[in-house]
N, C-alpha and C. Protein backbone atom coordinates (compact mmCIF):
# COMPACT_ATOMS: atom_id res chain seq x y z
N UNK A 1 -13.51 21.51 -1.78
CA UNK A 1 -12.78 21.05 -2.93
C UNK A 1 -11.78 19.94 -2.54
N UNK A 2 -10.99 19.97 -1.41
CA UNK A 2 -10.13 19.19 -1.24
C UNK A 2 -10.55 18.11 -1.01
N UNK A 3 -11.84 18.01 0.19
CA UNK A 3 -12.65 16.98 0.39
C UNK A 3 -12.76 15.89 -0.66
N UNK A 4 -13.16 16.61 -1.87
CA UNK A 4 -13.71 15.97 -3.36
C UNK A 4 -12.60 14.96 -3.76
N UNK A 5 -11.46 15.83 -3.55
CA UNK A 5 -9.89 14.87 -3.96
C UNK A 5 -9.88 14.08 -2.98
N UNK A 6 -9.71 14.36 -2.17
CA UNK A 6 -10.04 12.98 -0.58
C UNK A 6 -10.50 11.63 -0.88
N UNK A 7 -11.42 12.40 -1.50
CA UNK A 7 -12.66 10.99 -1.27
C UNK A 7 -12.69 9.98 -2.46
N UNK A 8 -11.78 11.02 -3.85
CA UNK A 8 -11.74 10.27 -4.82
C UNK A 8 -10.66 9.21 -4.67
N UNK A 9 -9.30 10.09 -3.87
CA UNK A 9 -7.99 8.93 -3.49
C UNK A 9 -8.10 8.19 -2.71
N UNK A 10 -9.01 8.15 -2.07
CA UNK A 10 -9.80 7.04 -0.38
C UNK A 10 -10.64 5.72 -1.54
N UNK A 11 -11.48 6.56 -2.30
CA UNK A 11 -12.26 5.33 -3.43
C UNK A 11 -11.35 4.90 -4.41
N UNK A 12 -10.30 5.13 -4.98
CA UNK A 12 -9.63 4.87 -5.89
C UNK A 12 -8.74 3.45 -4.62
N UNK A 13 -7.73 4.23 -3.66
CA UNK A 13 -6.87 3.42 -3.21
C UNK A 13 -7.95 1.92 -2.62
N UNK A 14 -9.32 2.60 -2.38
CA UNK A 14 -10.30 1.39 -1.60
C UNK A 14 -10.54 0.34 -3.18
N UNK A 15 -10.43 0.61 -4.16
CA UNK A 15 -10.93 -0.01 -5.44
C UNK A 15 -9.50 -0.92 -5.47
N UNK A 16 -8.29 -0.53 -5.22
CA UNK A 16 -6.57 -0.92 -5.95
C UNK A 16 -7.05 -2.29 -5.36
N UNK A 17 -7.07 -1.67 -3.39
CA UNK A 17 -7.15 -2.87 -2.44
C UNK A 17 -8.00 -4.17 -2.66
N UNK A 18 -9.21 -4.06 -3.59
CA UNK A 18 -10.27 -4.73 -3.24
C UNK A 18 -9.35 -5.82 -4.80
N UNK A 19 -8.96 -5.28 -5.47
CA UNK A 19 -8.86 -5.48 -6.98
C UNK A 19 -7.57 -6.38 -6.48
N UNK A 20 -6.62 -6.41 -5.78
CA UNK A 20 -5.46 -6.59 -5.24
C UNK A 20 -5.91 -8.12 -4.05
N UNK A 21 -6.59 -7.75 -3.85
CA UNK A 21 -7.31 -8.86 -2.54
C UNK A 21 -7.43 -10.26 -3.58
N UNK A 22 -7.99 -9.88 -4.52
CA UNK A 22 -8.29 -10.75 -5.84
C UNK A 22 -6.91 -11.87 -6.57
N UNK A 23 -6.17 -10.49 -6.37
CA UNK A 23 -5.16 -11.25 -6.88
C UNK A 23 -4.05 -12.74 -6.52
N UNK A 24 -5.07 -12.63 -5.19
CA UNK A 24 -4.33 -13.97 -4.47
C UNK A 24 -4.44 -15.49 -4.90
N UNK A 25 -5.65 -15.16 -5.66
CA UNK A 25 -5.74 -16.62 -6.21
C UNK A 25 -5.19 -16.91 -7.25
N UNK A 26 -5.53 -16.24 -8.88
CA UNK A 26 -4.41 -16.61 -9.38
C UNK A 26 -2.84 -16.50 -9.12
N UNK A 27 -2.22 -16.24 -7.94
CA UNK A 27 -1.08 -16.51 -7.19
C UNK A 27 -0.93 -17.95 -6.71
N UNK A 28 -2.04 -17.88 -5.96
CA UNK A 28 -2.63 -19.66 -5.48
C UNK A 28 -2.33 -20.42 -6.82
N UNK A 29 -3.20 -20.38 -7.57
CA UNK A 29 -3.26 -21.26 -8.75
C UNK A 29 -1.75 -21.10 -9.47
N UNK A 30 -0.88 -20.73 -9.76
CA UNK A 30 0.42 -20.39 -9.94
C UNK A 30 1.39 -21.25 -9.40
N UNK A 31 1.17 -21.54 -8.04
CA UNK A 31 2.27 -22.19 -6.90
C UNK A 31 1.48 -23.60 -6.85
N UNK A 32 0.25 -23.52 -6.87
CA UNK A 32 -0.72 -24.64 -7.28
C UNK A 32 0.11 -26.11 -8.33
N UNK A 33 0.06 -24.93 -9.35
CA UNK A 33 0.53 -25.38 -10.72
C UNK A 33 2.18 -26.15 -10.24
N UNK A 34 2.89 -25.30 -10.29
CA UNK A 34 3.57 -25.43 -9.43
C UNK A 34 4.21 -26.79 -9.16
N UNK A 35 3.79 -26.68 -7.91
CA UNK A 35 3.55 -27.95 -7.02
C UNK A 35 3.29 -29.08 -7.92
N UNK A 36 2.05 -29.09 -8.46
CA UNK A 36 1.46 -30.15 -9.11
C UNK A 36 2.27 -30.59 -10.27
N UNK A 37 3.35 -29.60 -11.08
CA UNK A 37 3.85 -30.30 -11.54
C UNK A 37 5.37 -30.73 -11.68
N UNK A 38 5.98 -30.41 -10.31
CA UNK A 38 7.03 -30.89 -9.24
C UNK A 38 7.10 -31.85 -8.93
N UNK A 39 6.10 -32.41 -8.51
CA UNK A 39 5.40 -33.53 -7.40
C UNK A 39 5.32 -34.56 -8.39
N UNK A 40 4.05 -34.09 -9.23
CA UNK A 40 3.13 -35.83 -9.53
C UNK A 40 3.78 -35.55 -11.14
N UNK A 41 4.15 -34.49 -11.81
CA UNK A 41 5.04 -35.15 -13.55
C UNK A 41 6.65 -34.99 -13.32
N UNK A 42 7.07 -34.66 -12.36
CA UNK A 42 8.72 -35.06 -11.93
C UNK A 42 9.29 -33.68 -12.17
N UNK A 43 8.73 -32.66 -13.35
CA UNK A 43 9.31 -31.37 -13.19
C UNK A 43 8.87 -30.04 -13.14
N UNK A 44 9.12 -29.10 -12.45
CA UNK A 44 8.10 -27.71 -12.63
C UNK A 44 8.29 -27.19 -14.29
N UNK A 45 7.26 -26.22 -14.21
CA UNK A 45 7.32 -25.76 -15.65
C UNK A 45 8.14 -24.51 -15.33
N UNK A 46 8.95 -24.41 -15.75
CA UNK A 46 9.81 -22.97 -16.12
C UNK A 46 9.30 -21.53 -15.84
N UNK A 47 7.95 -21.36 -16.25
CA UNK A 47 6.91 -19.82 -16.29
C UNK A 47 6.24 -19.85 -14.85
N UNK A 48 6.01 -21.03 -14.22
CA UNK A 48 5.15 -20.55 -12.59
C UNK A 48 5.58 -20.10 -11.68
N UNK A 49 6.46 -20.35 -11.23
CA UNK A 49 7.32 -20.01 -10.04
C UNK A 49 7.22 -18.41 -10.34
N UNK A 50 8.46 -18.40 -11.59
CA UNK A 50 8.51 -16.97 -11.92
C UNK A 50 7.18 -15.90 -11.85
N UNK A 51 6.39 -16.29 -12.45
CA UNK A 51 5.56 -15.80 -13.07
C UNK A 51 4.27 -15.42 -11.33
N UNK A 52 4.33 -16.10 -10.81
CA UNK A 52 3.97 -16.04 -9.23
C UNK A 52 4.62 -15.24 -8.44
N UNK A 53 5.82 -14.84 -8.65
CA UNK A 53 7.05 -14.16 -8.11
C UNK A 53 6.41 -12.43 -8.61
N UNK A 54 6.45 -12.20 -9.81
CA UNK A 54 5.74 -10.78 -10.80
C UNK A 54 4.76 -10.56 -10.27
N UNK A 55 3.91 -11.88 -10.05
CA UNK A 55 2.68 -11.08 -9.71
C UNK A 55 2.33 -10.72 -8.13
N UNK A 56 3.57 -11.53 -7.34
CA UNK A 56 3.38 -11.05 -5.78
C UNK A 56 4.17 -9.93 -5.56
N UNK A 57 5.13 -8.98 -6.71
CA UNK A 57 5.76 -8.27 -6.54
C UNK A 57 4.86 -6.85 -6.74
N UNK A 58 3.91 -7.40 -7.29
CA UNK A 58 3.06 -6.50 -7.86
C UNK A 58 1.66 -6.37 -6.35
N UNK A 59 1.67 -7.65 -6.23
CA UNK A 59 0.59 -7.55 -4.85
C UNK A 59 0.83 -6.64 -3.95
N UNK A 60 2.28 -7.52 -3.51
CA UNK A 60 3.44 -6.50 -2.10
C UNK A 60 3.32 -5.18 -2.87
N UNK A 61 3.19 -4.31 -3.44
CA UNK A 61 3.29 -2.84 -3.41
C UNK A 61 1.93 -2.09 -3.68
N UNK A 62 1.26 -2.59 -4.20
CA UNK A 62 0.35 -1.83 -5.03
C UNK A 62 -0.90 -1.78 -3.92
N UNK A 63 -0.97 -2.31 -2.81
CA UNK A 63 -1.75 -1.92 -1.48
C UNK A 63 -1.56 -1.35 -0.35
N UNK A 64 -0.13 -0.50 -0.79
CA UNK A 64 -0.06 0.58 0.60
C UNK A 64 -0.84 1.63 0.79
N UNK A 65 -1.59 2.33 -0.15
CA UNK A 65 -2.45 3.10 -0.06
C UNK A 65 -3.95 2.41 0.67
N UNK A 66 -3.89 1.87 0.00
CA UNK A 66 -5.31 0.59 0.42
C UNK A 66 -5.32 0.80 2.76
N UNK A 67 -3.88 0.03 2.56
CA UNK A 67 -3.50 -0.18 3.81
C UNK A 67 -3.56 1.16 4.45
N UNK A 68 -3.01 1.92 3.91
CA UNK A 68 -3.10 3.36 5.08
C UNK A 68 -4.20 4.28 4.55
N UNK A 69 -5.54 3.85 3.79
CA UNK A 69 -6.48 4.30 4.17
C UNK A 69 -7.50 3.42 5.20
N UNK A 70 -7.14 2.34 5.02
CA UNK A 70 -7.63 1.52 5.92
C UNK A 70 -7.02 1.32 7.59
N UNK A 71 -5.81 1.87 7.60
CA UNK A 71 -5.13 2.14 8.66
C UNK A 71 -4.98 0.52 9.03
N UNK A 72 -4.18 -0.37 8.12
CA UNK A 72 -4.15 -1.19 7.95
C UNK A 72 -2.30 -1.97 8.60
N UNK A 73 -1.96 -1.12 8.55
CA UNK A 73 -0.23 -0.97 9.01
C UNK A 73 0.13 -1.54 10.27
N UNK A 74 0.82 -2.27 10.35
CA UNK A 74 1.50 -2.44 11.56
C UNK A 74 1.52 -1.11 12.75
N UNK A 75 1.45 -1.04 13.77
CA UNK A 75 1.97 -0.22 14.74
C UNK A 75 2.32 -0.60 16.11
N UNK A 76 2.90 -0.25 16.59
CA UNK A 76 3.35 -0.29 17.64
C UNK A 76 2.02 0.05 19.02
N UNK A 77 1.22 -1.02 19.20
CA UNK A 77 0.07 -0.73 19.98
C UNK A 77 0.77 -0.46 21.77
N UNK A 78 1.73 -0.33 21.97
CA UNK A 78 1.76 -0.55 23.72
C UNK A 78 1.12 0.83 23.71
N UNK A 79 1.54 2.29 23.68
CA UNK A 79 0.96 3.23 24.37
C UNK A 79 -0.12 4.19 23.29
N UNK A 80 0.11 3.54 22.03
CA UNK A 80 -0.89 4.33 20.65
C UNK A 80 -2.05 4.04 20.78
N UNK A 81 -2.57 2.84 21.14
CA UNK A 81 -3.46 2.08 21.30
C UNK A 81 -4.34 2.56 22.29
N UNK A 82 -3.78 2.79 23.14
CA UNK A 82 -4.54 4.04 24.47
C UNK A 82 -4.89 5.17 24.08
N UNK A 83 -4.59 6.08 23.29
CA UNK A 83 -4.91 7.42 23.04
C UNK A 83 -6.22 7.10 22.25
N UNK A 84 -6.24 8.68 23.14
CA UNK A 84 -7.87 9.32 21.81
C UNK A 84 -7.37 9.51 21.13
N UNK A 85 -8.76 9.79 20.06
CA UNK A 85 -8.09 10.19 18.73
C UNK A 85 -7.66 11.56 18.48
N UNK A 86 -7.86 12.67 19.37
CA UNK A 86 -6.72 13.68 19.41
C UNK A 86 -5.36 13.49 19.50
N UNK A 87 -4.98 12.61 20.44
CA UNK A 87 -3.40 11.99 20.47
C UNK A 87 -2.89 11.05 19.64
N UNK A 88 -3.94 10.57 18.87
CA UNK A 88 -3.50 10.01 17.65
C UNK A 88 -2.85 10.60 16.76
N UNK A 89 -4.00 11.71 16.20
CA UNK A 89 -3.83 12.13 15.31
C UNK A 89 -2.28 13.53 15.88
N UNK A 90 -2.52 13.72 17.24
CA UNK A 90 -0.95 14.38 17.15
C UNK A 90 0.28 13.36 16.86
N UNK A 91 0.36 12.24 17.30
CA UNK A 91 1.37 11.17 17.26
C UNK A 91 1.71 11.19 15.68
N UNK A 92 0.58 11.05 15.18
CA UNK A 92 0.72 10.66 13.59
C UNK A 92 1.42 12.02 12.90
N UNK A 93 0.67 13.31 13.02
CA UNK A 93 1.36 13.67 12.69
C UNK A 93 2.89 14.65 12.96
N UNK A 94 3.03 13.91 13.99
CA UNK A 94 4.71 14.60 14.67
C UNK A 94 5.82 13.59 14.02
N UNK A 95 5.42 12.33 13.11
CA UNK A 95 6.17 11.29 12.30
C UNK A 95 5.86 11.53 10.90
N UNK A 96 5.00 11.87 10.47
CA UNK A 96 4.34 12.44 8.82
C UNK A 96 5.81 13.03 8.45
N UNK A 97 6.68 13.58 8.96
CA UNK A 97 7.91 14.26 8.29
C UNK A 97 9.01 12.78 7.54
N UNK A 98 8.81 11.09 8.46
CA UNK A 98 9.23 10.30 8.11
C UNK A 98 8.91 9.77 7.15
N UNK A 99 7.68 9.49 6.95
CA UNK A 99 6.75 8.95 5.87
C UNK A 99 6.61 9.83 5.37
N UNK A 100 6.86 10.86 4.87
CA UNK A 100 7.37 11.82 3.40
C UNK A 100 8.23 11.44 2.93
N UNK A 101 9.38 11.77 3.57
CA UNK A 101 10.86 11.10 3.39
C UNK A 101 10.80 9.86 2.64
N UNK A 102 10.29 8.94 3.36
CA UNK A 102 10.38 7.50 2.89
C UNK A 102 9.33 7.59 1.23
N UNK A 103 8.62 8.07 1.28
CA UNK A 103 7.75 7.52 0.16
C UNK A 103 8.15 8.56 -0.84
N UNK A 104 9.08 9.74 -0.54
CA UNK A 104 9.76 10.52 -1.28
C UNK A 104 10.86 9.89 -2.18
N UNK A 105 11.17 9.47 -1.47
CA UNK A 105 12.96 8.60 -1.63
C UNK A 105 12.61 7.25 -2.75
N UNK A 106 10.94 6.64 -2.08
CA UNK A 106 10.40 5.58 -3.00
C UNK A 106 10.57 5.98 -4.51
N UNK A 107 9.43 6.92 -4.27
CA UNK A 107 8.67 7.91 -5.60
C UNK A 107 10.03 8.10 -6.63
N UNK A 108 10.91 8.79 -6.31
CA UNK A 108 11.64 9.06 -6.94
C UNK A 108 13.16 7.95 -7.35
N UNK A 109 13.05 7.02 -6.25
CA UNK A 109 14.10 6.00 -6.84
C UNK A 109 13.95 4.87 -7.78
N UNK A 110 12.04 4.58 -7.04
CA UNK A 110 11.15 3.94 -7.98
C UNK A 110 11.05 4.21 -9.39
N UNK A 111 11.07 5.35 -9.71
CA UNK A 111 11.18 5.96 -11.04
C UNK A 111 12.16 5.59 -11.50
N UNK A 112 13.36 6.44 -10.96
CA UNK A 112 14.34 6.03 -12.00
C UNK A 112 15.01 4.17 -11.89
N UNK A 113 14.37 3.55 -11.20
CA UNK A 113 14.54 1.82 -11.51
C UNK A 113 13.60 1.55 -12.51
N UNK A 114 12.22 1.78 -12.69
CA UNK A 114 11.45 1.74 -13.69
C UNK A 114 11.86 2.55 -15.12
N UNK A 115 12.40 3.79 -15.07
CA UNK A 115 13.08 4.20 -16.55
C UNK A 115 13.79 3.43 -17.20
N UNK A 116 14.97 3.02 -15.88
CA UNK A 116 16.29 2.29 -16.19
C UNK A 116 15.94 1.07 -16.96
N UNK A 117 14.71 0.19 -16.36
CA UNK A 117 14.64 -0.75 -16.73
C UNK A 117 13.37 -1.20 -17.83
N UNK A 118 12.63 0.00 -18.25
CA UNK A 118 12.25 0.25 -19.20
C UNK A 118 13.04 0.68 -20.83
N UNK A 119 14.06 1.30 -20.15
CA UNK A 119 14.81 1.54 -21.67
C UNK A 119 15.27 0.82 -22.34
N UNK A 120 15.83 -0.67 -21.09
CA UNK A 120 16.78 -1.63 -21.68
C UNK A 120 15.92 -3.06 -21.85
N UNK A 121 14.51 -2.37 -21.89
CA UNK A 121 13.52 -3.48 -21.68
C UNK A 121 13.90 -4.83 -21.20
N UNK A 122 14.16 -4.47 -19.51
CA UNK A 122 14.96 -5.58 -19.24
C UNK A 122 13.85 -6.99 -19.17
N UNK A 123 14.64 -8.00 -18.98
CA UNK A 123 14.26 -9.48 -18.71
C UNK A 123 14.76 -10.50 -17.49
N UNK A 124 14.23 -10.81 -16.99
CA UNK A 124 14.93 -11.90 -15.58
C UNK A 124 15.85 -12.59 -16.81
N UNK A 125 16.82 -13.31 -15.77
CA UNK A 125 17.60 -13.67 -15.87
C UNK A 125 17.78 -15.18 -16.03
N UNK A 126 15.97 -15.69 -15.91
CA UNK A 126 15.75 -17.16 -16.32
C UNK A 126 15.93 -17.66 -17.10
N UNK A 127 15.95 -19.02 -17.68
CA UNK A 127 15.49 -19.64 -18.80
C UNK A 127 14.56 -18.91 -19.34
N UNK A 128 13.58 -18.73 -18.81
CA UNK A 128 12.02 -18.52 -19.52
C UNK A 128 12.53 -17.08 -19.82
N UNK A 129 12.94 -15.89 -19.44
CA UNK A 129 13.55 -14.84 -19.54
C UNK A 129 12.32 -13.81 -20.04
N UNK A 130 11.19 -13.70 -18.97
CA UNK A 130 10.18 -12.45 -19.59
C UNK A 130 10.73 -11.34 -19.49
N UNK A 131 9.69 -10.24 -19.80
CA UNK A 131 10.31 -8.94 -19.94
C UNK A 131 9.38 -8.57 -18.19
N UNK A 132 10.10 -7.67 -17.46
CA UNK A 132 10.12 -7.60 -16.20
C UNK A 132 9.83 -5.98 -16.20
N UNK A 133 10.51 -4.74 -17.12
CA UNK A 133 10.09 -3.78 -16.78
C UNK A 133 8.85 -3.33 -16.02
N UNK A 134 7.88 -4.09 -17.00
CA UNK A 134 6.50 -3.21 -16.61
C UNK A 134 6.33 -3.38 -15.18
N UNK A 135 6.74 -4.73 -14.80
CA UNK A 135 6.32 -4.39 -13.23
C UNK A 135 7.16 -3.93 -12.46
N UNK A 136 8.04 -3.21 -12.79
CA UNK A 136 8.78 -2.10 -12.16
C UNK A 136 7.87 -0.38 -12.21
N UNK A 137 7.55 -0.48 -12.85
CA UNK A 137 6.57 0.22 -13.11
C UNK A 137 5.29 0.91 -11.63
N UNK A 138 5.79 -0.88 -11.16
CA UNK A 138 4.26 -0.66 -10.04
C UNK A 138 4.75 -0.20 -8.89
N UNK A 139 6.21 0.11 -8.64
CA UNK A 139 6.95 0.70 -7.75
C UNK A 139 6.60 2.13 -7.65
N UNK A 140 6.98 3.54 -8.89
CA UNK A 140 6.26 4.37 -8.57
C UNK A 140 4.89 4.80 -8.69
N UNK A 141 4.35 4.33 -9.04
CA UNK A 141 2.99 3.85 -8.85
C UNK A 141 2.27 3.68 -7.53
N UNK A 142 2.84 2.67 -6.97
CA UNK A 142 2.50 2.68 -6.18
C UNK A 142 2.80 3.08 -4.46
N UNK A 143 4.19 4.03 -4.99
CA UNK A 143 4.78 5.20 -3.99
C UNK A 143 3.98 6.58 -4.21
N UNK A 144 3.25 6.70 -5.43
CA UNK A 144 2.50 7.81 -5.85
C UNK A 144 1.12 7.52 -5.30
N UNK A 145 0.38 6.43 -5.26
CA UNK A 145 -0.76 6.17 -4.38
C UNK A 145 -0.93 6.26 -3.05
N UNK A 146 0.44 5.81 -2.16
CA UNK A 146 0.73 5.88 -0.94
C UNK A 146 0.84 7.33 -0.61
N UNK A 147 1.43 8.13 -1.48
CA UNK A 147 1.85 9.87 -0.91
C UNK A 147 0.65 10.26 -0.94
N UNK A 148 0.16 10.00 -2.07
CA UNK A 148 -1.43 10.66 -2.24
C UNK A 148 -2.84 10.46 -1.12
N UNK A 149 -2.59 8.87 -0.46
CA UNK A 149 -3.62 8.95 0.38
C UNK A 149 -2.83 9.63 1.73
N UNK A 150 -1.49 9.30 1.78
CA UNK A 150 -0.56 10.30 3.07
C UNK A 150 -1.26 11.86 3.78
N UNK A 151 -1.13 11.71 1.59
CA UNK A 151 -1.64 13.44 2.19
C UNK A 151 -3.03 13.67 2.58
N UNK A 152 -4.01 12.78 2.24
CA UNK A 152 -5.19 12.21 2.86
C UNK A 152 -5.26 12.33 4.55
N UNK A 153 -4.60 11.29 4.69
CA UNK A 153 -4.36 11.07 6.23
C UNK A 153 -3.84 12.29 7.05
N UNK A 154 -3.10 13.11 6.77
CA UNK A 154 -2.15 14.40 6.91
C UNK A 154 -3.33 15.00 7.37
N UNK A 155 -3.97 15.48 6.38
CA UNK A 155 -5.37 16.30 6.55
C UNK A 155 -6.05 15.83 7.54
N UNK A 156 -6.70 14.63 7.45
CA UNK A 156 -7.74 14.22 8.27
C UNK A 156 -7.19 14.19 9.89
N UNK A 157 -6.10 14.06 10.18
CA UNK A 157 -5.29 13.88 11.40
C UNK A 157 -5.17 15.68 11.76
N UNK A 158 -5.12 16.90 10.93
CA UNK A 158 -5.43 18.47 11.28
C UNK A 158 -6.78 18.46 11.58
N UNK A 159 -7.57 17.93 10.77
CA UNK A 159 -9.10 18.29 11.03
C UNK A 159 -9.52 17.55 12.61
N UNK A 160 -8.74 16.63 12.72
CA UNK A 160 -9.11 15.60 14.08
C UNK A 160 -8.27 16.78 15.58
N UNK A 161 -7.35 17.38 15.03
CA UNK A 161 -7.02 18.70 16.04
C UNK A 161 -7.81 19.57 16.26
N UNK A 162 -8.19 19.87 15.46
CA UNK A 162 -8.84 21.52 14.81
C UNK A 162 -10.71 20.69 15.70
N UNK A 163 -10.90 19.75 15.35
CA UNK A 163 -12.26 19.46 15.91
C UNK A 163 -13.15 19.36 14.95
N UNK A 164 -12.92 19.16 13.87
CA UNK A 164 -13.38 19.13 12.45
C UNK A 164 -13.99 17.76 12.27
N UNK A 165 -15.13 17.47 11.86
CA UNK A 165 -15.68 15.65 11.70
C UNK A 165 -14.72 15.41 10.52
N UNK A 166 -14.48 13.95 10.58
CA UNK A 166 -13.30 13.18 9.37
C UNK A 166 -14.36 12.04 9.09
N UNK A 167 -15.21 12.17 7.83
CA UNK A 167 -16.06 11.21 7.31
C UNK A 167 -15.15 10.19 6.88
N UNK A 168 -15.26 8.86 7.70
CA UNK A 168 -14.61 7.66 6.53
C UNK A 168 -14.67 7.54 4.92
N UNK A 169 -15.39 7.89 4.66
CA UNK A 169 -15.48 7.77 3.28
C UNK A 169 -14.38 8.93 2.43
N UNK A 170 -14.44 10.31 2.91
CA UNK A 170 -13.31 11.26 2.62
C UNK A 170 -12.26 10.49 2.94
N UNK A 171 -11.79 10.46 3.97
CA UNK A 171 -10.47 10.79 4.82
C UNK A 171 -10.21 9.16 5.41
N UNK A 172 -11.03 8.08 5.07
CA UNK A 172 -10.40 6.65 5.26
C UNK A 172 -11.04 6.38 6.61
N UNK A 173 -10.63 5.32 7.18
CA UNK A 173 -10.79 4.98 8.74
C UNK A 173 -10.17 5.96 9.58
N UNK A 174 -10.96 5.82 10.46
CA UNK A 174 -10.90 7.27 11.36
C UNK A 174 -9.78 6.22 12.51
N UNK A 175 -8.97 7.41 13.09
CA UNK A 175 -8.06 6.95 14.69
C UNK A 175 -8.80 6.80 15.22
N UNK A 176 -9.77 6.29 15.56
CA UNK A 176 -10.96 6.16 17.16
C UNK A 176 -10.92 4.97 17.73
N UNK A 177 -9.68 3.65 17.06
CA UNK A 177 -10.00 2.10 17.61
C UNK A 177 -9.23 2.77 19.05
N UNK A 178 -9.37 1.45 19.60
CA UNK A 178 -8.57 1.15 21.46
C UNK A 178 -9.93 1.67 22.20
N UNK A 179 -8.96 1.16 22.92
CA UNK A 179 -9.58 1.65 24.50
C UNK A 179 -9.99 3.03 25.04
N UNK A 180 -10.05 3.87 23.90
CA UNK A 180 -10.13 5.71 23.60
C UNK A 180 -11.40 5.89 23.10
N UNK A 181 -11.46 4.82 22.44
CA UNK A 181 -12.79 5.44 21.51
C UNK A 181 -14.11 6.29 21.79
N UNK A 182 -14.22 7.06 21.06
CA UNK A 182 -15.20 8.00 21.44
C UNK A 182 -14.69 9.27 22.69
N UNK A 183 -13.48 9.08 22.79
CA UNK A 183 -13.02 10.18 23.96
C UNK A 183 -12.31 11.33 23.07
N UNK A 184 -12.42 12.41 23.71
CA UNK A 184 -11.63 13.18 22.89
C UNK A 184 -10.57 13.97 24.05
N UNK A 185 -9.81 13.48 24.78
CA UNK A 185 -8.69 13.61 25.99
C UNK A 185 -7.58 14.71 25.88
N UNK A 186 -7.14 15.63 26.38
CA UNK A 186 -6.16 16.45 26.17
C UNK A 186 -5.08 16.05 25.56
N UNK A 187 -4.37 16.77 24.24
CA UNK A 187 -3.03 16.01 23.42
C UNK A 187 -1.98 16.15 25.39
C-alpha cells in the first residue's frame, strides 16, 4: 500500500518537474521582451520584469520535490560520494530530523504568509500593481510536495538498510552514484 503512495508522489513530483522545466521559456520570452523593449523603443513595459519575477518565484519553489526525487540537491560530495548505498542511506537518514524541521517550519510559515496575503488580496507595490497572493500560495504547496516525497526518500533510505530493493520508479533515484556503486559495504 505504501509503495502505491510512493510511486504516485515520485510520478506526481516527476510530472511538477517536467511541467516546471517548461516554464523557462516563457521566463526567457519575458526578460526577452524585456530587453527588447529597453534597448531598441527607449522604455521597458511596466508588466515584464515583474511579471518574470512571479513566475521565477513560482519556478524556484515548486521543484524541490522534483529535485529530491531526483536526488537532484546540492551535497557535499568529499566523503558522501564514496559510500555505498548502505552509508548513504544511513547518512541521509541520521539528518532527515533537519529536513523535517526545515520543511516543517516552511509548511507551516508558508501558510500562514499565503492566508495573510490572501485575505488582504495583496498586490506588489508597482505601478502595474498585480495581485501577488496566489503565488504565495506556491510556498505551501510546495513545502507540502517536498515533505511528501521526504517521506518517500525516508522510506526508501530504511528499505536500503533493511536490504529491501528501492525501485526508481516507487522511491525516486536510488543512492548508488560514486565510486560505491553496486557495493553494499558495512554502515
Amino acid at each position: 500500500m505504501f509503495a502505491s503512495f510512493a510511486r504516485a508522489i515520485t510520478a506526481l513530483n516527476r510530472w511538477i518537474g517536467r511541467i516546471a522545466a517548461w516554464v523557462v521559456i516563457p521566463l526567457f520570452l519575458l526578460l526577452l521582451c524585456d530587453v527588447v523593449m529597453r534597448y531598441f523603443a527607449g522604455r521597458p513595459l511596466i508588466w515584464t520584469s515583474e511579471t518574470a519575477q512571479l513566475v521565477f518565484a513560482v519556478y524556484g519553489t515548486i521543484a524541490g520535490g522534483w529535485l529530491l526525487a531526483e536526488r537532484g540537491h546540492v551535497n557535499v560530495d568529499i566523503f558522501y560520494g564514496t559510500f555505498s548505498a548502505r552509508r548513504k542511506a544511513l547518512a541521509d537518514l541520521s539528518t532527515c530530523f533537519l529536513f523535517l524541521l526545515f520543511v516543517g517550519v516552511l509548511l507551516w510559515q508558508g501558510m500562514d504568509l499565503a492566508m495573510e496575503s490572501y485575505e488582504k488580496l495583496e498586490r506588489s507595490n508597482s505601478a502595474w500593481k498585480p495581485q501577488i497572493w496566489f503565488v504565495k500560495f506556491f510556498i505551501p504547496l510546495s513545502a507540502l510536495l517536498l515533505f511528501l516525497q521526504g517521506i518517500v526518500r525516508i522510506v526508501a533510505d530504511v528499505r536500503v538498510l533493511m536490504g529491501l530493493p528501492v525501485p526508481d520508479d516507487v522511491y525516486g533515484a536510488p543512492a548508488i552514484d560514486g565510486p560505491a556503486h553496486g557495493e553494499e559495504g558495512e554502515a
